[in-house]
PDB file of N, CA and C in Angstrom:
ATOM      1  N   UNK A   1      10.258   1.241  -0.829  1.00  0.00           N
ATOM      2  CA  UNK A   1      11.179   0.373  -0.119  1.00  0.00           C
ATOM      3  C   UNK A   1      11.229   0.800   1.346  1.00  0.00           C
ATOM      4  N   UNK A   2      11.132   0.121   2.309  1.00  0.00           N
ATOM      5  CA  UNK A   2      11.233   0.400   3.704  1.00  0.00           C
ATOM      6  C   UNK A   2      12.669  -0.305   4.076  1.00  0.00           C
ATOM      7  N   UNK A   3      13.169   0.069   5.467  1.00  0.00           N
ATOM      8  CA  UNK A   3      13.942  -0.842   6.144  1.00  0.00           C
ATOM      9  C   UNK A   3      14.226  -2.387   5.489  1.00  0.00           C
ATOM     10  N   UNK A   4      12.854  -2.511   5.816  1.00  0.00           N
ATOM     11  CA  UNK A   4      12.640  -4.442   5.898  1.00  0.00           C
ATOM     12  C   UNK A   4      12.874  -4.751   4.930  1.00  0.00           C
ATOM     13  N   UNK A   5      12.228  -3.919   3.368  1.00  0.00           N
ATOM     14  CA  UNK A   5      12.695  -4.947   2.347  1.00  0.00           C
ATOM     15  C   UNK A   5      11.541  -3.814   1.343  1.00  0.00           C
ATOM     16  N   UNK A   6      10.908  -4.132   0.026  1.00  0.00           N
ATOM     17  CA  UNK A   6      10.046  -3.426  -0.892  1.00  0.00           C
ATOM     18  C   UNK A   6       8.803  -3.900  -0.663  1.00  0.00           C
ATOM     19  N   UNK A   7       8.106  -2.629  -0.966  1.00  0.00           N
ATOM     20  CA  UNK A   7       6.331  -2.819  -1.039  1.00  0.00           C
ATOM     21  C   UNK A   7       6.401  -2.072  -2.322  1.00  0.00           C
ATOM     22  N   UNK A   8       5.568  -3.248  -3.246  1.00  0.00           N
ATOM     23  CA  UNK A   8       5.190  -2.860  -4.176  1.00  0.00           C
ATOM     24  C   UNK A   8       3.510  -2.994  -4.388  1.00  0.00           C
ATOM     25  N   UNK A   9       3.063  -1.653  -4.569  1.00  0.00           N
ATOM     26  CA  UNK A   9       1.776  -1.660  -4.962  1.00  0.00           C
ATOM     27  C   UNK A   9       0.847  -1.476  -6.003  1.00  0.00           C
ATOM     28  N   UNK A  10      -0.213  -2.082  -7.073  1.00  0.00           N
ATOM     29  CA  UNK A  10      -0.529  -2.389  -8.066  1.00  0.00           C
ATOM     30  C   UNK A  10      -1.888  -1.093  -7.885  1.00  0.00           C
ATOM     31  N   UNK A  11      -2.505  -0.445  -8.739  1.00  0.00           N
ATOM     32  CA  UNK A  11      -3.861  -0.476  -8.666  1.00  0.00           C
ATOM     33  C   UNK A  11      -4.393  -0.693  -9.935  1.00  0.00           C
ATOM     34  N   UNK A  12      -5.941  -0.821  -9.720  1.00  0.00           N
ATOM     35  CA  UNK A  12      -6.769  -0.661 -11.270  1.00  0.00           C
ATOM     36  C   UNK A  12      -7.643   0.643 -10.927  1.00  0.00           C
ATOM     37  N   UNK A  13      -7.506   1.159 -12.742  1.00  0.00           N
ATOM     38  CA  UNK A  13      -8.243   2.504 -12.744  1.00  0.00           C
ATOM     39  C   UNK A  13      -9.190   1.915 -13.859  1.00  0.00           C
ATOM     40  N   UNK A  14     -10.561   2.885 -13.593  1.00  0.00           N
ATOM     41  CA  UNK A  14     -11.472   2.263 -13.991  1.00  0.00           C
ATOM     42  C   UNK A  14     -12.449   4.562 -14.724  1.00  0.00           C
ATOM     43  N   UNK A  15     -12.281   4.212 -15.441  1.00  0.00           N
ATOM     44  CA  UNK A  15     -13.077   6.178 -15.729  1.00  0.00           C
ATOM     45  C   UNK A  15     -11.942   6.915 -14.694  1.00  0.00           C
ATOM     46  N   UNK A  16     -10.831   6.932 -14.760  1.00  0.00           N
ATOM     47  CA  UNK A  16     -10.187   7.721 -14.197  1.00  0.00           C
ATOM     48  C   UNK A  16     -10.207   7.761 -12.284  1.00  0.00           C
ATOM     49  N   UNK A  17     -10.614   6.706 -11.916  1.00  0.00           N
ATOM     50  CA  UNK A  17     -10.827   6.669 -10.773  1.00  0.00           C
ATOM     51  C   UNK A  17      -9.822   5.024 -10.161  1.00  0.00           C
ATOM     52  N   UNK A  18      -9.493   4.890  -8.784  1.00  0.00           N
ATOM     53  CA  UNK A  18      -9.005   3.781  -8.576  1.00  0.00           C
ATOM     54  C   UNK A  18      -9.835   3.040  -8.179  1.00  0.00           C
ATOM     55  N   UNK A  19     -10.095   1.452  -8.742  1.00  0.00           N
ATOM     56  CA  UNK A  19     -11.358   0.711  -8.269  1.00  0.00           C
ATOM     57  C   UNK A  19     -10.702  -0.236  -7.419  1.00  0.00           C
ATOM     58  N   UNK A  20      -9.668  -0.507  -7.480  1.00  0.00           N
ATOM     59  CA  UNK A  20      -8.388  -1.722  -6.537  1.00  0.00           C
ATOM     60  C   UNK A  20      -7.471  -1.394  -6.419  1.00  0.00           C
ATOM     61  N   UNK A  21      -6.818  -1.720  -5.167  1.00  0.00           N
ATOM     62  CA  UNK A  21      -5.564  -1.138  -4.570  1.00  0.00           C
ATOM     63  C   UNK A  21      -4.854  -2.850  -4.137  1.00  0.00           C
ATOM     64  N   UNK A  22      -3.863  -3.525  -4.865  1.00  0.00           N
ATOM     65  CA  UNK A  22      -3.031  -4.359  -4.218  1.00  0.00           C
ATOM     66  C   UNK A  22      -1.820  -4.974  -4.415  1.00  0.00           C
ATOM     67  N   UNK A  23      -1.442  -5.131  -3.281  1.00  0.00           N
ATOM     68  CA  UNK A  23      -0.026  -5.408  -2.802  1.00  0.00           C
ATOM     69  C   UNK A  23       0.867  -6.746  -3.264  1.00  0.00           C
ATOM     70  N   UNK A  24       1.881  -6.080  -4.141  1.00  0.00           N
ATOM     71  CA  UNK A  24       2.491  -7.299  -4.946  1.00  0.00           C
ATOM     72  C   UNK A  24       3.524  -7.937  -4.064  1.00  0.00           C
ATOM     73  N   UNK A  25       3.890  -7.178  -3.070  1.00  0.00           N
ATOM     74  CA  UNK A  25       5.482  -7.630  -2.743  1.00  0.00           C
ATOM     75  C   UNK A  25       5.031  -6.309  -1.345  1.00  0.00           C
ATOM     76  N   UNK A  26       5.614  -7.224  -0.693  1.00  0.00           N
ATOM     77  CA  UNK A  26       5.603  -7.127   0.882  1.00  0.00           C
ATOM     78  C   UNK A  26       6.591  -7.998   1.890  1.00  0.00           C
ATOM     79  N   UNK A  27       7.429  -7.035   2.877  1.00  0.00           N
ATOM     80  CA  UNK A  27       8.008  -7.662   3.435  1.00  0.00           C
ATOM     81  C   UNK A  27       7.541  -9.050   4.566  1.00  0.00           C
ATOM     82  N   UNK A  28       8.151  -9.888   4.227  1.00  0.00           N
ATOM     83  CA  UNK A  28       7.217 -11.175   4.977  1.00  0.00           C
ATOM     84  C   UNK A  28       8.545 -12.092   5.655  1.00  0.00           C
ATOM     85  N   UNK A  29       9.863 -11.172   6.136  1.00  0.00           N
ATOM     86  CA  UNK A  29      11.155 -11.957   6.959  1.00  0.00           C
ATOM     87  C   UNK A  29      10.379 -12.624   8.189  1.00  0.00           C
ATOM     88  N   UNK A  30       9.314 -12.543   8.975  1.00  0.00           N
ATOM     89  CA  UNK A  30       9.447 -13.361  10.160  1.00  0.00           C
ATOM     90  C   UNK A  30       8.157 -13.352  10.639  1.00  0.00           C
ATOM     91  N   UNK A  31       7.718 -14.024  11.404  1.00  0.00           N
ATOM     92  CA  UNK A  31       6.271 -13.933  12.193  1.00  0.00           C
ATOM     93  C   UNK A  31       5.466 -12.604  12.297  1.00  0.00           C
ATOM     94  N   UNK A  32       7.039 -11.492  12.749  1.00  0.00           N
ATOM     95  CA  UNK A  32       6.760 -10.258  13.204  1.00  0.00           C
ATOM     96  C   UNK A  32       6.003  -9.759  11.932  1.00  0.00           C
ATOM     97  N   UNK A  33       6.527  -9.376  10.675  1.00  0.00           N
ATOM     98  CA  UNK A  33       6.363  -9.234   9.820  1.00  0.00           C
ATOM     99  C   UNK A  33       4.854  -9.565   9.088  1.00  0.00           C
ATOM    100  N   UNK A  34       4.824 -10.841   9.117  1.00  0.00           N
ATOM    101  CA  UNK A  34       3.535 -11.496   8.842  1.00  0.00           C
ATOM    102  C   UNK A  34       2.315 -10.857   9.397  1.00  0.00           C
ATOM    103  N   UNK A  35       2.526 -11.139  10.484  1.00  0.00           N
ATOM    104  CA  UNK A  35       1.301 -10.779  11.549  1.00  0.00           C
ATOM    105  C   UNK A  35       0.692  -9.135  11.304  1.00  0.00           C
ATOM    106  N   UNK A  36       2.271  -8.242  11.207  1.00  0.00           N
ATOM    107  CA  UNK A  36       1.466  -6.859  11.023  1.00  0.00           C
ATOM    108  C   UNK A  36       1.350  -7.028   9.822  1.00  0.00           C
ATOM    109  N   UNK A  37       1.716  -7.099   8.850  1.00  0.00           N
ATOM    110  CA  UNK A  37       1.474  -6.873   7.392  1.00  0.00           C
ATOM    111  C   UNK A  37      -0.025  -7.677   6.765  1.00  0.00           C
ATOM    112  N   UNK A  38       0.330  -8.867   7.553  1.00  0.00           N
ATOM    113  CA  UNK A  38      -1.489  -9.268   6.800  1.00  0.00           C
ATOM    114  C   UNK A  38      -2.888  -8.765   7.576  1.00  0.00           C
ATOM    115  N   UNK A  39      -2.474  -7.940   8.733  1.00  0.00           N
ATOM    116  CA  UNK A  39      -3.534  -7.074   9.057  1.00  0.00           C
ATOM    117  C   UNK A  39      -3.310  -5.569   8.423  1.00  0.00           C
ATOM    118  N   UNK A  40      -2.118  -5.305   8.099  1.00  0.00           N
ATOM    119  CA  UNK A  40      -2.501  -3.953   7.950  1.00  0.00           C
ATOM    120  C   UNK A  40      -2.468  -3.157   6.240  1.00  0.00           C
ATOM    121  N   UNK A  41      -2.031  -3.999   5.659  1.00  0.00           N
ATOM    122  CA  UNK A  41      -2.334  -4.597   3.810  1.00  0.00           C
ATOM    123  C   UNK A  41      -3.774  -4.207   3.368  1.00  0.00           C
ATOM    124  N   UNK A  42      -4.313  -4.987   4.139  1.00  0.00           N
ATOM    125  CA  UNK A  42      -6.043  -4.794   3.668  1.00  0.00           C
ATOM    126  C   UNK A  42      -6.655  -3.990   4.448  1.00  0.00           C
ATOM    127  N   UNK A  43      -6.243  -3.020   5.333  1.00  0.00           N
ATOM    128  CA  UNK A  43      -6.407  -1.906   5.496  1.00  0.00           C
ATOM    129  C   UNK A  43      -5.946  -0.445   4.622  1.00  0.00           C
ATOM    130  N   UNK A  44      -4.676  -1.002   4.542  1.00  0.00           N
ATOM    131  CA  UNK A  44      -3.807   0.010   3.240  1.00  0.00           C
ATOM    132  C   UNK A  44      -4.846   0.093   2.039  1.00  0.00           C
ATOM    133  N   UNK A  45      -5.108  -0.867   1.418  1.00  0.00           N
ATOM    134  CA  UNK A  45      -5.718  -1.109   0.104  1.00  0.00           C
ATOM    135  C   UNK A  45      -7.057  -0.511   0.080  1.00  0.00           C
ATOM    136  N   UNK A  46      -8.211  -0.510   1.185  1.00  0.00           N
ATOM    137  CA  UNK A  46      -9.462  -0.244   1.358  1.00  0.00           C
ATOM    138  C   UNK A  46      -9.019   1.469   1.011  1.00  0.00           C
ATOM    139  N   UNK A  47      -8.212   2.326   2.206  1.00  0.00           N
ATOM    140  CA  UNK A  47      -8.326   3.575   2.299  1.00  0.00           C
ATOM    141  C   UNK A  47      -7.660   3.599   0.923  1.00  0.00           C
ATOM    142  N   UNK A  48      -6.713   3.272  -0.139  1.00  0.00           N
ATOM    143  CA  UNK A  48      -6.289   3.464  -0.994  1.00  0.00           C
ATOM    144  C   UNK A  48      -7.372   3.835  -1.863  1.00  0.00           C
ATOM    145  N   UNK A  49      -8.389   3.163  -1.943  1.00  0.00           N
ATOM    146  CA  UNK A  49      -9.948   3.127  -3.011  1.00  0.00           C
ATOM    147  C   UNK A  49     -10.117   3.982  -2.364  1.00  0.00           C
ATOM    148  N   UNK A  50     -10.740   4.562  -1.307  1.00  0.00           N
ATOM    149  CA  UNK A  50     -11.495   5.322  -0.644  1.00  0.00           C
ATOM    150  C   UNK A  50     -11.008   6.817  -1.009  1.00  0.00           C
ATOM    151  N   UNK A  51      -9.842   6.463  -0.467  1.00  0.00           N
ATOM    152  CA  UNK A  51      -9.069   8.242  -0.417  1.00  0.00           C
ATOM    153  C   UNK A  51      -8.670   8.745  -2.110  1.00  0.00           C
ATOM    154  N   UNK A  52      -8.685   7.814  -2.761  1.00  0.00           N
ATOM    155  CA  UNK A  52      -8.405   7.849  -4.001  1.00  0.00           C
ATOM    156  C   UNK A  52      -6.903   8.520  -4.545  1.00  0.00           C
ATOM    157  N   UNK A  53      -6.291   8.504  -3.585  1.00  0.00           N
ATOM    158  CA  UNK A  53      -5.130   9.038  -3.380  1.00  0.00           C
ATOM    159  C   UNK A  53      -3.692   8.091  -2.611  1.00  0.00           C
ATOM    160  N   UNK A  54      -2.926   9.052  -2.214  1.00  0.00           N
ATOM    161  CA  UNK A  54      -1.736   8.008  -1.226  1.00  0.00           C
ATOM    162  C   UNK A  54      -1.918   9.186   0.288  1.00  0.00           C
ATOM    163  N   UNK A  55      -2.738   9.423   0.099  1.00  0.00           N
ATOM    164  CA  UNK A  55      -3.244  10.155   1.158  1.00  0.00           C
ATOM    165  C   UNK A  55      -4.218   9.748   2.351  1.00  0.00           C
ATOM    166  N   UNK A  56      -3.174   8.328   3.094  1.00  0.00           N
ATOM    167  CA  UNK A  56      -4.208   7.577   3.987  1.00  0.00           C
ATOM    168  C   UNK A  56      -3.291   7.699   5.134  1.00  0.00           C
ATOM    169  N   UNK A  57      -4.164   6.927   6.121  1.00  0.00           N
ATOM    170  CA  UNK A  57      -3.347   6.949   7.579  1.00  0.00           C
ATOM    171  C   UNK A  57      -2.678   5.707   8.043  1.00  0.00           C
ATOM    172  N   UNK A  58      -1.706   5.925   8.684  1.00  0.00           N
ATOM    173  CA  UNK A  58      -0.926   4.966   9.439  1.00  0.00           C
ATOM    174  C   UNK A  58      -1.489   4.081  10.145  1.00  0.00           C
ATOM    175  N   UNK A  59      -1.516   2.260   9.918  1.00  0.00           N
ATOM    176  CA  UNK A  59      -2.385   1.698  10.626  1.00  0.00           C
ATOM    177  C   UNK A  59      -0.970   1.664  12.215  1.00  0.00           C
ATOM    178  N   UNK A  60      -1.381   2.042  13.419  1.00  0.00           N
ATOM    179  CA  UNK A  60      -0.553   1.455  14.300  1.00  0.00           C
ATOM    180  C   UNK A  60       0.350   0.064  14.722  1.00  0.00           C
ATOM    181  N   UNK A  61       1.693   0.225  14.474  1.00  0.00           N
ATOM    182  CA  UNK A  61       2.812  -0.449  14.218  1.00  0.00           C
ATOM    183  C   UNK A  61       3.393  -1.235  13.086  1.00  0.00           C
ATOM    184  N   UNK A  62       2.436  -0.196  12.044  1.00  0.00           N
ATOM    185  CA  UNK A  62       2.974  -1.141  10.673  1.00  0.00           C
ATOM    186  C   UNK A  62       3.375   0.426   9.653  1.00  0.00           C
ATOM    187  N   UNK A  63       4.337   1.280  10.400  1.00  0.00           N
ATOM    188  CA  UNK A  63       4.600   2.968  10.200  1.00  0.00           C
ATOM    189  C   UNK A  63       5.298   2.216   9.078  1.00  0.00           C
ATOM    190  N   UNK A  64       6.568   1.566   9.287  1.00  0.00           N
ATOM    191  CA  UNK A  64       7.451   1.470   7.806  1.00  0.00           C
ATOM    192  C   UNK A  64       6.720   0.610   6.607  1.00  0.00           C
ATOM    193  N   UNK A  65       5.904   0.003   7.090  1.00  0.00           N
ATOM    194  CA  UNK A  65       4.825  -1.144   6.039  1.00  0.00           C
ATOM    195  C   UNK A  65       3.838   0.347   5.244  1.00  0.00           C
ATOM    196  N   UNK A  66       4.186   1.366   5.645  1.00  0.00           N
ATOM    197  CA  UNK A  66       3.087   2.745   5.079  1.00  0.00           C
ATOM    198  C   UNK A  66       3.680   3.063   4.857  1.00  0.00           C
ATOM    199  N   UNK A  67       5.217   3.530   5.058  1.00  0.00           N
ATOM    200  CA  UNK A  67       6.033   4.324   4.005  1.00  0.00           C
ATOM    201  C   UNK A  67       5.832   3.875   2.421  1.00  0.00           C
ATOM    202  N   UNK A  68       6.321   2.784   2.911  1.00  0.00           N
ATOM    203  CA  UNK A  68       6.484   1.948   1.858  1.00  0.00           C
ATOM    204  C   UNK A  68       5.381   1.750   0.974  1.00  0.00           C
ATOM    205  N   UNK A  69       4.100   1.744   1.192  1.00  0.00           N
ATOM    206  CA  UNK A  69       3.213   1.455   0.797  1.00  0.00           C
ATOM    207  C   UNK A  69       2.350   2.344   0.085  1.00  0.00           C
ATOM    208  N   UNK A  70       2.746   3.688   0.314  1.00  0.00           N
ATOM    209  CA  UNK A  70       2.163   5.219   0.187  1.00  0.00           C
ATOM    210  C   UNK A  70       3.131   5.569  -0.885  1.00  0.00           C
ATOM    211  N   UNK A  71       4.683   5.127  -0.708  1.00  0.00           N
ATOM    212  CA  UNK A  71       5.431   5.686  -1.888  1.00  0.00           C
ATOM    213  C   UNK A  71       5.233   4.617  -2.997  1.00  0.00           C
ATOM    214  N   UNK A  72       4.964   3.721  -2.986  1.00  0.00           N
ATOM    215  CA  UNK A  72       4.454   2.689  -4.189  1.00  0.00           C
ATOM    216  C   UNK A  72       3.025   3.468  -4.568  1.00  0.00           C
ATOM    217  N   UNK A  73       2.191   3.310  -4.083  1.00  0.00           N
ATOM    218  CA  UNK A  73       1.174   3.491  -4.236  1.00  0.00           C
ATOM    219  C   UNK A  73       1.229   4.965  -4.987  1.00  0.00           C
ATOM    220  N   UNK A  74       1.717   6.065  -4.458  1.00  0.00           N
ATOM    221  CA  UNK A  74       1.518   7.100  -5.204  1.00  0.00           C
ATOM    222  C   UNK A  74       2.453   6.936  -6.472  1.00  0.00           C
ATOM    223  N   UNK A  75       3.678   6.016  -6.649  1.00  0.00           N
ATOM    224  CA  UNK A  75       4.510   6.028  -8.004  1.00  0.00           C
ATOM    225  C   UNK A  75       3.162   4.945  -9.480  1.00  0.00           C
ATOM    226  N   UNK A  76       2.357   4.552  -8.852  1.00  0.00           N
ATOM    227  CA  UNK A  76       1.412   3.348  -9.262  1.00  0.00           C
ATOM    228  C   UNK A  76       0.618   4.875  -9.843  1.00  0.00           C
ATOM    229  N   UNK A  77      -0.169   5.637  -9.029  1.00  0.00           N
ATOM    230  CA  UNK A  77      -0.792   6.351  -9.098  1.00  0.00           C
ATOM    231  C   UNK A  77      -0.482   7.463 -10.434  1.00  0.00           C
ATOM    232  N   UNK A  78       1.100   8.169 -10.394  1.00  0.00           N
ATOM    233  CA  UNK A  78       1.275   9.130 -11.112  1.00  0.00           C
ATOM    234  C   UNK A  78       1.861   8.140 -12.796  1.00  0.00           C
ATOM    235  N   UNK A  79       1.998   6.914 -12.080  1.00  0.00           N
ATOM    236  CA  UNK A  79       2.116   6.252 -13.707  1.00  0.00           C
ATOM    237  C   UNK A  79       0.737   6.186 -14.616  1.00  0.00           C
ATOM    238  N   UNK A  80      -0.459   6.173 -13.868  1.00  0.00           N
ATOM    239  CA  UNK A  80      -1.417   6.144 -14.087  1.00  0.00           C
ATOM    240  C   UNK A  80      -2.333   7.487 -14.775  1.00  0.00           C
ATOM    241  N   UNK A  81      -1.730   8.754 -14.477  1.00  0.00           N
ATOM    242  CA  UNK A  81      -1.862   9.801 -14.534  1.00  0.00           C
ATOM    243  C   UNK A  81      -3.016  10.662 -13.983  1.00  0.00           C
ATOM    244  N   UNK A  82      -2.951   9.853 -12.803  1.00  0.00           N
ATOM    245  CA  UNK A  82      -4.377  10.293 -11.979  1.00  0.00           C
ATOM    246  C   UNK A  82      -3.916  12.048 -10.625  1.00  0.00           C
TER     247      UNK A  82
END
């Protein structure tokens, strides 16, 4: 949950590994919102596969869209038991 509102994040595990990383619920109140979040979503999701972890970087000006997105992502993760 950030400020703005909840990020909820989904993945698929595939042999113990994450093969997809994506975003169910995302804050989307206003243009502002929109604009960073649908650029910086599918950035989140790529390093999510990659890093195989919640261990990615901050895309610039979407810091609370990564809180949010890193603490989903790793609660997705340890449900998973990875």
């Amino acid at each position: 949950m950030t400020r703005y509102g909840n990020v909820q994040v989904q993945i698929t595990v595939q042999n113990g590994k994450i093969t997809s990383a994506d975003v169910l619920q995302v804050p989307m109140n206003d243009r502002h919102d929109q604009m960073i979040n649908s650029s910086a979503v599918p950035v989140y999701n790529q390093e999510a596969v990659s890093a195989q972890s919640a261990q990615i970087d901050v895309v610039s000006g979407a810091t609370f869209t990564w809180d949010g997105y890193t603490q989903s992502l790793q609660s997705a993760i340890d449900q998973a038991h990875l």
